[in-house]
Protein backbone atom coordinates (compact mmCIF):
# COMPACT_ATOMS: atom_id res chain seq x y z
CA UNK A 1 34.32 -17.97 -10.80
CA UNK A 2 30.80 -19.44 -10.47
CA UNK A 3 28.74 -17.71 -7.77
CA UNK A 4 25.15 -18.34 -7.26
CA UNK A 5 22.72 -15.10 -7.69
CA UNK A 6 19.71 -13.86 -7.00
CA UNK A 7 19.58 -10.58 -5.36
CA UNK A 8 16.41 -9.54 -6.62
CA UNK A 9 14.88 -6.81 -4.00
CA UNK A 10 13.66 -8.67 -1.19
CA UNK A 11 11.57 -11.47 -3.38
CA UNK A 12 13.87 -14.42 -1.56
CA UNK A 13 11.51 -17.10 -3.39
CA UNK A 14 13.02 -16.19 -7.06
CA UNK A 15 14.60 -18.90 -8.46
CA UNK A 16 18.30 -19.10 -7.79
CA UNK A 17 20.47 -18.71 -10.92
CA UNK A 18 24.41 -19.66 -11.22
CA UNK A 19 26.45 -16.60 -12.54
CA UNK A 20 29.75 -16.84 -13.79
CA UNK A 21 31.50 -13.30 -12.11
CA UNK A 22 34.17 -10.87 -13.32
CA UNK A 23 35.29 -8.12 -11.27
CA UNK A 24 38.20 -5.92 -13.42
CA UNK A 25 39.77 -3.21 -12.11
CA UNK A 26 40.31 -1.81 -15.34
CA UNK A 27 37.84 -1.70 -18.91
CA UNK A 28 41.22 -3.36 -20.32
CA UNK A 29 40.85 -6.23 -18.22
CA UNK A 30 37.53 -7.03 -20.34
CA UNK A 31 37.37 -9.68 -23.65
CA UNK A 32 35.08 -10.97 -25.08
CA UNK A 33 33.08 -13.70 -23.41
CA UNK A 34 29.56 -15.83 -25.08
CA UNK A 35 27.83 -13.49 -23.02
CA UNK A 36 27.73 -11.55 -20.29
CA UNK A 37 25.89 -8.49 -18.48
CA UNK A 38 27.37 -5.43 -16.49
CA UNK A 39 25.97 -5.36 -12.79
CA UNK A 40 26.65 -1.90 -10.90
CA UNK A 41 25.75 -2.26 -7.35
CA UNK A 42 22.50 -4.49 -7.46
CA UNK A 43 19.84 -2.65 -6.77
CA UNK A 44 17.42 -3.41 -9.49
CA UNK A 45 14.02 -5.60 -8.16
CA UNK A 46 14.40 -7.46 -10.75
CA UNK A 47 16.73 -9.43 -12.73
CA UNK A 48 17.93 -6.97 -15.15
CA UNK A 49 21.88 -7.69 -13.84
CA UNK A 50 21.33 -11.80 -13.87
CA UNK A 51 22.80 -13.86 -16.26
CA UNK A 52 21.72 -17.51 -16.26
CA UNK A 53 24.90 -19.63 -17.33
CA UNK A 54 26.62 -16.99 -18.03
CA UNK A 55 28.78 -13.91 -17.18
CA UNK A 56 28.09 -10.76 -15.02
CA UNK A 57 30.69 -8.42 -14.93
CA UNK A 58 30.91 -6.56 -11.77
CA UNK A 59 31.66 -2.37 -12.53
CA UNK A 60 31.85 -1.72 -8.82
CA UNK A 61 35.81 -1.39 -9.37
CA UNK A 62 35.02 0.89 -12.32
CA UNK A 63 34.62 3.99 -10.28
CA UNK A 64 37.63 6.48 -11.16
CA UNK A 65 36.49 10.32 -11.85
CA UNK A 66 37.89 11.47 -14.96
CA UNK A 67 37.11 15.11 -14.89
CA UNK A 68 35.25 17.47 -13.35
CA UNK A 69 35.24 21.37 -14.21
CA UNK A 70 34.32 22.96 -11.57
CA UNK A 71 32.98 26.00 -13.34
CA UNK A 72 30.56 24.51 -15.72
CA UNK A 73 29.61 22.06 -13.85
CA UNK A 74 30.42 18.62 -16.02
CA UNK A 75 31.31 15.85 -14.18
CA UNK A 76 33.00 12.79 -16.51
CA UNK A 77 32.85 9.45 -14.59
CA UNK A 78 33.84 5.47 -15.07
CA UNK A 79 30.38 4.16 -14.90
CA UNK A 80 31.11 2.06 -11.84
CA UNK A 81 30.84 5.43 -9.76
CA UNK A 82 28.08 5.23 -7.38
CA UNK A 83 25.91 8.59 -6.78
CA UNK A 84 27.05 9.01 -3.40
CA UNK A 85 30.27 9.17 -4.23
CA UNK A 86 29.43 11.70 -6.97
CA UNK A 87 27.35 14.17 -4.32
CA UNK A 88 30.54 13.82 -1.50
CA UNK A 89 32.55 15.62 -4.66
CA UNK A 90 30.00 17.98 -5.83
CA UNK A 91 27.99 19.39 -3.57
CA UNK A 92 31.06 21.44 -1.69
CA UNK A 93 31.95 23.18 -5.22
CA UNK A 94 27.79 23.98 -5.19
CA UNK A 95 26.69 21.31 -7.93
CA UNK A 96 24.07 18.84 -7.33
CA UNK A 97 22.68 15.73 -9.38
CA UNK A 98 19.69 17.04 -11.72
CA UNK A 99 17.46 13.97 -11.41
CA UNK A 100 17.68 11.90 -7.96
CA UNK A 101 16.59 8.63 -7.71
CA UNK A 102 15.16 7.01 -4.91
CA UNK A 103 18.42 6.00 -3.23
CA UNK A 104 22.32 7.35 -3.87
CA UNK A 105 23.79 3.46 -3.52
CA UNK A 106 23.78 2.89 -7.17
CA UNK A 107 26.18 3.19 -10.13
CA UNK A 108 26.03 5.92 -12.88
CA UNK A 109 25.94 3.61 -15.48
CA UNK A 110 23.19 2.01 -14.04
CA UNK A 111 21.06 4.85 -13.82
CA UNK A 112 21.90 5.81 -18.20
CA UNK A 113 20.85 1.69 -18.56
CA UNK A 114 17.44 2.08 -16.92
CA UNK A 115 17.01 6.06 -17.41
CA UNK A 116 16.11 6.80 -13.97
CA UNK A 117 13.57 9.27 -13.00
CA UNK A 118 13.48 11.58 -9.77
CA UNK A 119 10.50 13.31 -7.65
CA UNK A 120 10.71 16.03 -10.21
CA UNK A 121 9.91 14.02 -13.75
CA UNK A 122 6.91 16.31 -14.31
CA UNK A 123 9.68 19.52 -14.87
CA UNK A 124 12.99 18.28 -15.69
CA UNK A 125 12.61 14.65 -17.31
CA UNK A 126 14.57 11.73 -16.77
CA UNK A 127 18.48 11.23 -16.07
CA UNK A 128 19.42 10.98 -20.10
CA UNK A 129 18.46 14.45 -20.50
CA UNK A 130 21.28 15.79 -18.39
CA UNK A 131 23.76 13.02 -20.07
CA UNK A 132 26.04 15.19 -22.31
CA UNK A 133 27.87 11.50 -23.76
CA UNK A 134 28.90 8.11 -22.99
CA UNK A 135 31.63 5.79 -23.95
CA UNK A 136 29.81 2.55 -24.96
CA UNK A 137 32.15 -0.70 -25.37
CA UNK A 138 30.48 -2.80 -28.12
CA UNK A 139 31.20 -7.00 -28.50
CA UNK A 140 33.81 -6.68 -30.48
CA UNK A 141 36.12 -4.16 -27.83
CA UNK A 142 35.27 -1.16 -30.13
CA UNK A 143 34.46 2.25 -28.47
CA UNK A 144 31.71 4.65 -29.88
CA UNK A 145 31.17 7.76 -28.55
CA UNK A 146 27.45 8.52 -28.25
CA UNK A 147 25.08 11.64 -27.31
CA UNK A 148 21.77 13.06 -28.16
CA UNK A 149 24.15 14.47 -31.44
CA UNK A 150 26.54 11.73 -32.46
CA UNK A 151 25.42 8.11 -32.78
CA UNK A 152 22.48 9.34 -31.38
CA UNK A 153 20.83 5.91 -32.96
CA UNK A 154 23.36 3.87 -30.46
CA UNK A 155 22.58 6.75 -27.37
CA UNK A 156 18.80 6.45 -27.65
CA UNK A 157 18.82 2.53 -27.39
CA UNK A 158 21.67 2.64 -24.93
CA UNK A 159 19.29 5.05 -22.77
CA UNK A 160 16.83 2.57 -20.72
CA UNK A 161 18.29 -0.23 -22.99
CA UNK A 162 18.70 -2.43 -19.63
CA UNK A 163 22.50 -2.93 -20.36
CA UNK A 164 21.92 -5.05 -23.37
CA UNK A 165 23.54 -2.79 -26.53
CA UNK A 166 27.04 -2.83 -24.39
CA UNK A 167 29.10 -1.74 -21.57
CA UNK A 168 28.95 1.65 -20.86
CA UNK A 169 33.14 2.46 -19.81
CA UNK A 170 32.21 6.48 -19.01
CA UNK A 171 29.57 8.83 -18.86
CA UNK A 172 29.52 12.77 -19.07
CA UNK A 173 26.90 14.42 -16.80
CA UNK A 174 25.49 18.51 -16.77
CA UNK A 175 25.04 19.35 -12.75
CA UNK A 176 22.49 21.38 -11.37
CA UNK A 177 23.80 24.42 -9.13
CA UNK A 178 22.99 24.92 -5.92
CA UNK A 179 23.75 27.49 -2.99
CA UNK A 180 22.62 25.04 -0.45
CA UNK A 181 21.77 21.46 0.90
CA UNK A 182 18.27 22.18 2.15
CA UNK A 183 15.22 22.52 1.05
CA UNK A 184 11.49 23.73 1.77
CA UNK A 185 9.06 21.22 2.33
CA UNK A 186 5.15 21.13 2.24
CA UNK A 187 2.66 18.45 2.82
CA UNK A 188 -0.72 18.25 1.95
CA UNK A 189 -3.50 16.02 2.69
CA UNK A 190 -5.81 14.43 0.17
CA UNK A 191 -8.51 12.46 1.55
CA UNK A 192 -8.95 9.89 -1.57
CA UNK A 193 -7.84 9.29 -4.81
CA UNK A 194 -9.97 11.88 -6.61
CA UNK A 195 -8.00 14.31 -4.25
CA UNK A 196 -5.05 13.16 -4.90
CA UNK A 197 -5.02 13.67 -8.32
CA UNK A 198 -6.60 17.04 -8.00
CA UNK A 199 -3.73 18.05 -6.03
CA UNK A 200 -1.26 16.54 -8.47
CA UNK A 201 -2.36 17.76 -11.06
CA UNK A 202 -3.22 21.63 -10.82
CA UNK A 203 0.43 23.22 -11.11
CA UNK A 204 -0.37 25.77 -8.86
CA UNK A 205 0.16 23.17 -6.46
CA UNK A 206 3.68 22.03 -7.49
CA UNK A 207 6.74 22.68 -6.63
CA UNK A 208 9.93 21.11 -8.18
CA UNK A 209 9.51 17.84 -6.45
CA UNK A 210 6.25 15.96 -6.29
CA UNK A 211 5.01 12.72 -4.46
CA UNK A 212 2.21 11.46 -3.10
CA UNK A 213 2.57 9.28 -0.23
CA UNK A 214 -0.56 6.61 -0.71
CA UNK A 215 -2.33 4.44 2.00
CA UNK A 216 -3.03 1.52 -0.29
CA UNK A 217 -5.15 -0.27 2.61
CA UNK A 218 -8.03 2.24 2.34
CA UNK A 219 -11.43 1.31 0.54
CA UNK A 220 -14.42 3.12 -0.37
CA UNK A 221 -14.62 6.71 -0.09
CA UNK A 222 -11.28 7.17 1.31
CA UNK A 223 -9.61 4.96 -1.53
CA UNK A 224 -6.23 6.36 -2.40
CA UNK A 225 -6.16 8.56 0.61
CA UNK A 226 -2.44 9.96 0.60
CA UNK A 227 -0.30 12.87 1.63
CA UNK A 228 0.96 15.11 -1.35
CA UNK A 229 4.89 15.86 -0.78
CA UNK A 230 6.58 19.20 -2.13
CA UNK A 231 9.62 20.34 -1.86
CA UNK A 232 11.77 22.66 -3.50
CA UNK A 233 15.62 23.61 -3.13
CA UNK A 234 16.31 26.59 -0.67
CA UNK A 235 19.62 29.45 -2.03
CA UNK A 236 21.73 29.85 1.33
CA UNK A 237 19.85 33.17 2.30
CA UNK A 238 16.91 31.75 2.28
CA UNK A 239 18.20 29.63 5.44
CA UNK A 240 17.67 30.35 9.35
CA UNK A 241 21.39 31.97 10.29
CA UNK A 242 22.19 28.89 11.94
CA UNK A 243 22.41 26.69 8.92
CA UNK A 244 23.96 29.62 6.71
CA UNK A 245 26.93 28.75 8.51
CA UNK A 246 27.45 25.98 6.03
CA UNK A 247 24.87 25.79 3.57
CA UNK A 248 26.75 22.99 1.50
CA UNK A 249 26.48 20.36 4.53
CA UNK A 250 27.02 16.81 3.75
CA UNK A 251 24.36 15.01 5.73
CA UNK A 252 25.15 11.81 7.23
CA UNK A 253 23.49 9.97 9.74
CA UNK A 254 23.84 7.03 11.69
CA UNK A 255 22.49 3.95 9.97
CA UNK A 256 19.55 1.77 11.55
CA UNK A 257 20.44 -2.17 11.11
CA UNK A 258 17.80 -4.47 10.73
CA UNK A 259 20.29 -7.56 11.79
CA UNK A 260 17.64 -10.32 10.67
CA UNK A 261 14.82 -11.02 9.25
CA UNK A 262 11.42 -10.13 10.41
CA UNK A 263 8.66 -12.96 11.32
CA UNK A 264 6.47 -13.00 8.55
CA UNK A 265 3.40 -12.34 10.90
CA UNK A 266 4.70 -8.62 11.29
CA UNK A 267 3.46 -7.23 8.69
CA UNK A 268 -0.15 -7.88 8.72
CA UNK A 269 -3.20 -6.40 7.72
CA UNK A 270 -3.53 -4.64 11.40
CA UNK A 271 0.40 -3.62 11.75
CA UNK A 272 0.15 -1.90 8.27
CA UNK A 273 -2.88 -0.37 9.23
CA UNK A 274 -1.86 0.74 12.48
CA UNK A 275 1.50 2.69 10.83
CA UNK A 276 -0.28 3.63 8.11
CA UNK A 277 -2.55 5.51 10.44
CA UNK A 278 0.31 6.90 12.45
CA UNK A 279 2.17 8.17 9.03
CA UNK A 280 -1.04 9.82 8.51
CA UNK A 281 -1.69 12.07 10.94
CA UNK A 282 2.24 12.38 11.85
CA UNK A 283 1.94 13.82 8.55
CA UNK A 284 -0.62 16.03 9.32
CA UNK A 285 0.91 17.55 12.40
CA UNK A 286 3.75 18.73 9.76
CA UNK A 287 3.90 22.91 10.01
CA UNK A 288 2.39 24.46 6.83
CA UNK A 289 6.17 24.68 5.53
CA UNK A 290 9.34 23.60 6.92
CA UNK A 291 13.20 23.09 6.16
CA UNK A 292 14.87 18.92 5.20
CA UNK A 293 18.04 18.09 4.21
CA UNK A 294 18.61 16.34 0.62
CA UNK A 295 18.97 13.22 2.73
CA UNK A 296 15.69 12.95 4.15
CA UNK A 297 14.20 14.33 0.93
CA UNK A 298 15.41 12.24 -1.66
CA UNK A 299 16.95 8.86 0.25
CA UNK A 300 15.04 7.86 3.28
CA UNK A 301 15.97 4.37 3.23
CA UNK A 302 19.31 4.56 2.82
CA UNK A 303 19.43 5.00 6.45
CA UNK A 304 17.96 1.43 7.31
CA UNK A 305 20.57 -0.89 6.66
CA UNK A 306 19.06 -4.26 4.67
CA UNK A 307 15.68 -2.72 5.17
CA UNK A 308 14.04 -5.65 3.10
CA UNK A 309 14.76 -7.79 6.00
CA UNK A 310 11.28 -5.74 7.25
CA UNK A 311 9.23 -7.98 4.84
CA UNK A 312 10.53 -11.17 6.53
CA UNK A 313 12.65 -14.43 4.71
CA UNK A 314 10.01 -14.04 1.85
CA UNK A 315 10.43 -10.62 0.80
CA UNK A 316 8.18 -8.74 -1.34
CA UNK A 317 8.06 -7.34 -5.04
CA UNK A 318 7.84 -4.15 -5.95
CA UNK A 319 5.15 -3.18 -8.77
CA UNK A 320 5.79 -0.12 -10.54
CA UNK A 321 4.03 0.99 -13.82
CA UNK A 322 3.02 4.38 -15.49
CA UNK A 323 -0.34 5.19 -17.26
CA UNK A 324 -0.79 7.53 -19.56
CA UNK A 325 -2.48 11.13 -18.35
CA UNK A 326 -5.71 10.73 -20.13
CA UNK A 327 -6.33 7.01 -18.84
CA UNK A 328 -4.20 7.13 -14.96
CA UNK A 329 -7.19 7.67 -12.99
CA UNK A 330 -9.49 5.29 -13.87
CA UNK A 331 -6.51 2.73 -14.45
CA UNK A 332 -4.73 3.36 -11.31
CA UNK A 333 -8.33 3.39 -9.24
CA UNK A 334 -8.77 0.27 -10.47
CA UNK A 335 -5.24 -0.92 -9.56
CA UNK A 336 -6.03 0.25 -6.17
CA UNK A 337 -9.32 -1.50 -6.22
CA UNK A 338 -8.39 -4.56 -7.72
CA UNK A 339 -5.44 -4.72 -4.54
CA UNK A 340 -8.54 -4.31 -2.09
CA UNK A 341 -10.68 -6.82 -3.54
CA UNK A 342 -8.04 -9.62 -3.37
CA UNK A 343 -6.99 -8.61 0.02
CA UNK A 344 -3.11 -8.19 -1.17
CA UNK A 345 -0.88 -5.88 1.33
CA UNK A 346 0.68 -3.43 0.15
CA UNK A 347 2.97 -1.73 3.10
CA UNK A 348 3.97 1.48 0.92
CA UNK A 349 2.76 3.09 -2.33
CA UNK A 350 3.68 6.04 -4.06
CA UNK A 351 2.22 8.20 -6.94
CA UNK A 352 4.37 10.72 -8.92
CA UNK A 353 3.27 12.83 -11.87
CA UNK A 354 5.32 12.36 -15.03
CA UNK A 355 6.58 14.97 -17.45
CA UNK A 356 7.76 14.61 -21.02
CA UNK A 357 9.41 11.00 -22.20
CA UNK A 358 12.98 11.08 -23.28
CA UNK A 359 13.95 9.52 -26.74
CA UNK A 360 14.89 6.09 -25.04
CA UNK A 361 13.52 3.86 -27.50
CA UNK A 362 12.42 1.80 -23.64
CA UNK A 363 12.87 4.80 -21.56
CA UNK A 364 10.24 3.98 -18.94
CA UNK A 365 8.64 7.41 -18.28
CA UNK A 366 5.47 8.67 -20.24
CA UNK A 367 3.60 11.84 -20.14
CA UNK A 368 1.11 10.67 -17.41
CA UNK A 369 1.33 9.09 -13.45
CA UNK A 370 3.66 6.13 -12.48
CA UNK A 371 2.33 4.52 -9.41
CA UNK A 372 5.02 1.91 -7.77
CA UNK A 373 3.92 -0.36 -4.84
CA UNK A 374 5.79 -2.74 -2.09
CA UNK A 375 3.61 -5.95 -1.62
CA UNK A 376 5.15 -8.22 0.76
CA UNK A 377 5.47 -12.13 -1.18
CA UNK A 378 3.11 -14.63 0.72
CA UNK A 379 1.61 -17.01 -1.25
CA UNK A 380 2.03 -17.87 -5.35
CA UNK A 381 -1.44 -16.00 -5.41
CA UNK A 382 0.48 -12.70 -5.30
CA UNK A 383 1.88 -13.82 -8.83
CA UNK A 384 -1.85 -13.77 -9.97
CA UNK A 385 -3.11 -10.99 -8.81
CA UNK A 386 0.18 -9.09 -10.79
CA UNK A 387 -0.75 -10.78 -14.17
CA UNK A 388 -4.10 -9.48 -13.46
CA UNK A 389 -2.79 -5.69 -12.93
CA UNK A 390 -0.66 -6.52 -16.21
CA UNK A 391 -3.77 -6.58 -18.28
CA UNK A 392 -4.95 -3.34 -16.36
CA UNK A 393 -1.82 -1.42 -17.40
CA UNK A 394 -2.41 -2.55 -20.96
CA UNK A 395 -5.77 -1.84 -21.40
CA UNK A 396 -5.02 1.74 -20.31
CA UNK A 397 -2.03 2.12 -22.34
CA UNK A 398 0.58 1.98 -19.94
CA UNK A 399 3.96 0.16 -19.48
CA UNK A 400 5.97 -1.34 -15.89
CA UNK A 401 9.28 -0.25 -15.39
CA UNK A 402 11.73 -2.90 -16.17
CA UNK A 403 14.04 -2.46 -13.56
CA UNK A 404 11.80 -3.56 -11.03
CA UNK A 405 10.52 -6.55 -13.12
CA UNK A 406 11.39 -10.16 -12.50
CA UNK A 407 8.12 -11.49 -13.90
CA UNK A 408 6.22 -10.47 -17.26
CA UNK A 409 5.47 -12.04 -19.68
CA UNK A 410 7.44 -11.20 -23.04
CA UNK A 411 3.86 -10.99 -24.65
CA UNK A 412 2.78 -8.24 -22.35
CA UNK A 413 6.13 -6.90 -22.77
CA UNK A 414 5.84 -6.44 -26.62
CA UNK A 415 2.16 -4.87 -25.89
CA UNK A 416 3.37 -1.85 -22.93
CA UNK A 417 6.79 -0.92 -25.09
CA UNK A 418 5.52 -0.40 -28.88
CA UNK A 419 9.60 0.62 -29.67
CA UNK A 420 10.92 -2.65 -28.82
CA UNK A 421 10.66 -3.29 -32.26
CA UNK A 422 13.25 -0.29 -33.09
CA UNK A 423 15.15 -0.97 -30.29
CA UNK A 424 15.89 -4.89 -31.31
CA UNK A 425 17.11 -3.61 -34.78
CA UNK A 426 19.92 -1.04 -33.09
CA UNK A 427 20.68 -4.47 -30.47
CA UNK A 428 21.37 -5.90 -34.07
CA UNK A 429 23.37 -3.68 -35.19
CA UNK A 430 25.49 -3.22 -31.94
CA UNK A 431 25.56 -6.62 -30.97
CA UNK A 432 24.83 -8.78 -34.21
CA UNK A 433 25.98 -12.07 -31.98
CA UNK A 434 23.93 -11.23 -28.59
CA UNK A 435 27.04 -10.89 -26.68
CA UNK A 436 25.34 -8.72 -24.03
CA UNK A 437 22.30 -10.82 -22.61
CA UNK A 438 20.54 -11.07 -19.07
CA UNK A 439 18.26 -13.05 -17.62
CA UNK A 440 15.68 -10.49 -18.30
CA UNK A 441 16.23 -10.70 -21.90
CA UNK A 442 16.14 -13.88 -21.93
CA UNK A 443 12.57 -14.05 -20.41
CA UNK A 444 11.18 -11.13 -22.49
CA UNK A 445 13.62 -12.42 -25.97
CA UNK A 446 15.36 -8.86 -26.47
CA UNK A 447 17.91 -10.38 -28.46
């Protein structure tokens, strides 16, 4: 079936590529095709799951559980399985997801293909460290079964490989336990970006979730003025007698709709400013510590239906790279500075500190600070002003995450990820004929 493609954030003026789509209902169902790329449910900014002229193969179908022991807590999934369905089985028998991305409506195998990170990188890593193995399906319909101890070669380069070394048919996840849903939170106010490093980085500070909130439209002394986030989990006695009642609560809420898109004179220099102010102080007026549910914690947005309608019929791009510790101030200062001197809005930024990288030979996360902006697209200019953070990134040894790239250059790309070479040789191995191939590859030649 030919379907024409291009979900790609909110970023409407991306070219518009023709996909050819499968949709099994079973692994069988799959042969072997010139090439093709597995697509979970989408949610990548960029377009890591496009396949110009050729196949995407939609896993969305591919979402039996397999097992689950209770006991342990190991959870074997198809890699279809999206993490909310995952956290509606766990959480009653007290499990929870170790790392937590920044929304719940996308598929397991996704999150091995792009090695998602959480709020709490700095102490626990990213999402491969809690995969205990994965069923890969190569090109030629052969299964290998990989982990951090067997094929480890094939896990590593599966592990932020973007979907490119194969399709990954199950995955075998460690839980975290929990006694309870909630969790404490603390806010803290840093009045520039000096601060808000300070804060980050003194571990006195942090708790087992960390994010800083950034008002990206501030200049001079108050640049990088942001509210510091903490939060860690609360057991069940820890909570007021009211909630003890059912400390394992599955939050749900009803769902804001944005039914259209926005005007593109919304969002404006004084609209942003105005909420940005608001957020601020709202912030502020926060107790010194008080009690959220995982929900409002970890997936905010997941409550605005098509919330990139917000940034009108143009969209916007999300920017996210990572610097390493020694060089993230002065590189992500002059990020923020090089946004204010070219007058580009960004309507929501966010700075997390990093912990240890995985083995992922292009695993995203670095020891250091990953800061990840929302610019709203108006003019080609935007395009320019992104090359020109590129070269910022580079010079201060840092990387962009791929799955929210639709745009750099293969170049740049060879210069942020200095294992692409190692990577391309296990893509050789595993896929001699570039079976598995995206439109991302394709721009950036991984294969």
């Amino acid at each position: 079936m030919l379907y024409k493609i291009a979900h790609i954030a909110g970023w409407n003026n991306y070219p518009r590529q023709t996909c050819k789509l499968l949709r099994p209902e079973k692994y069988k169902d799959l042969s072997a095709y010139s090439t093709l790329i597995a697509r979970g449910q989408g949610r990548s900014y960029g377009d890591a799951s496009l396949n110009t002229a050729g196949y995407v193969v939609l896993t969305e179908r591919l979402n039996r559980f397999l097992a689950f022991n209770k006991e342990q807590g190991v959870l074997t999934a198809e890699a279809g399985v999206t993490l909310a369905e995952i956290l509606e089985v766990i959480i009653p028998a007290g499990w929870f997801l170790p790392i937590i991305p920044g929304t719940k409506f996308v598929s397991l195998g996704g999150c091995i293909a792009t090695d998602v990170h959480g709020k709490n990188h700095h102490l626990k890593g990213s999402f491969s460290q809690y995969v205990l193995a994965i069923e890969l399906m190569t090109a030629d319909n052969q299964i290998i079964n990989c982990s951090a101890n067997e094929n480890a070669d094939s896990f590593w380069a599966t592990v932020g490989g973007m979907g490119l070394t194969g399709i990954i048919r199950s995955v075998t996840l460690k839980l975290m336990p929990i006694s309870s849903t909630y969790l404490q939170a603390k806010y803290l106010p840093a009045q520039n970006i000096e601060d808000t490093f300070t804060y980050l980085s003194d571990s006195a500070l942090e708790d087992e979730y960390s994010v800083a909130w950034v008002n990206c439209l501030t200049t001079s002394k108050q640049l990088g003025q942001s509210i510091i986030m903490n939060y860690r989990h609360l057991a069940a006695e820890e909570l007021p007698e009211k909630l003890q009642q059912n400390p394992l609560a599955i939050t749900s809420y009803r769902h804001v709709n944005i039914p259209f898109n926005l005007p593109a004179w919304t969002l404006n220099n004084t609209t942003v400013n105005l909420y940005n102010n608001y957020y601020y102080k709202k912030c502020l007026r926060k107790a010194d510590t008080f009690i959220t549910d995982y929900e409002n914690c970890f997936f905010p947005l997941d409550n605005i239906t098509h919330w990139n309608r917000l940034y009108g019929h143009k969209g916007f791009i999300q920017y996210q790279c990572v610097l390493p510790t020694s060089q993230a101030f002065t590189g992500i200062k002059a990020i923020l500075e090089k946004l204010t001197h070219t007058r580009q809005l960004v309507f929501l930024g966010v700075l997390k500190r990093f912990g240890q990288s995985s083995l992922g030979l292009l695993s995203f996360p670095m020891p250091g600070y990953t800061l990840c902006l929302d610019i709203p697209f108006r003019d080609q200019r935007l395009l320019q002003v992104l090359d020109e953070l590129d070269e910022i990134v580079i010079n201060h040894g840092g990387r962009i995450y791929l799955a929210k790239d639709a745009r750099l250059k293969a170049d740049n790309f060879k210069l942020m990820y200095p294992n692409a070479a190692s990577w391309l040789q296990q893509k050789q191995l595993l896929d001699p004929n570039n079976c598995f191939s995206s439109s991302l590859s394709q721009r950036l030649h991984l294969g």
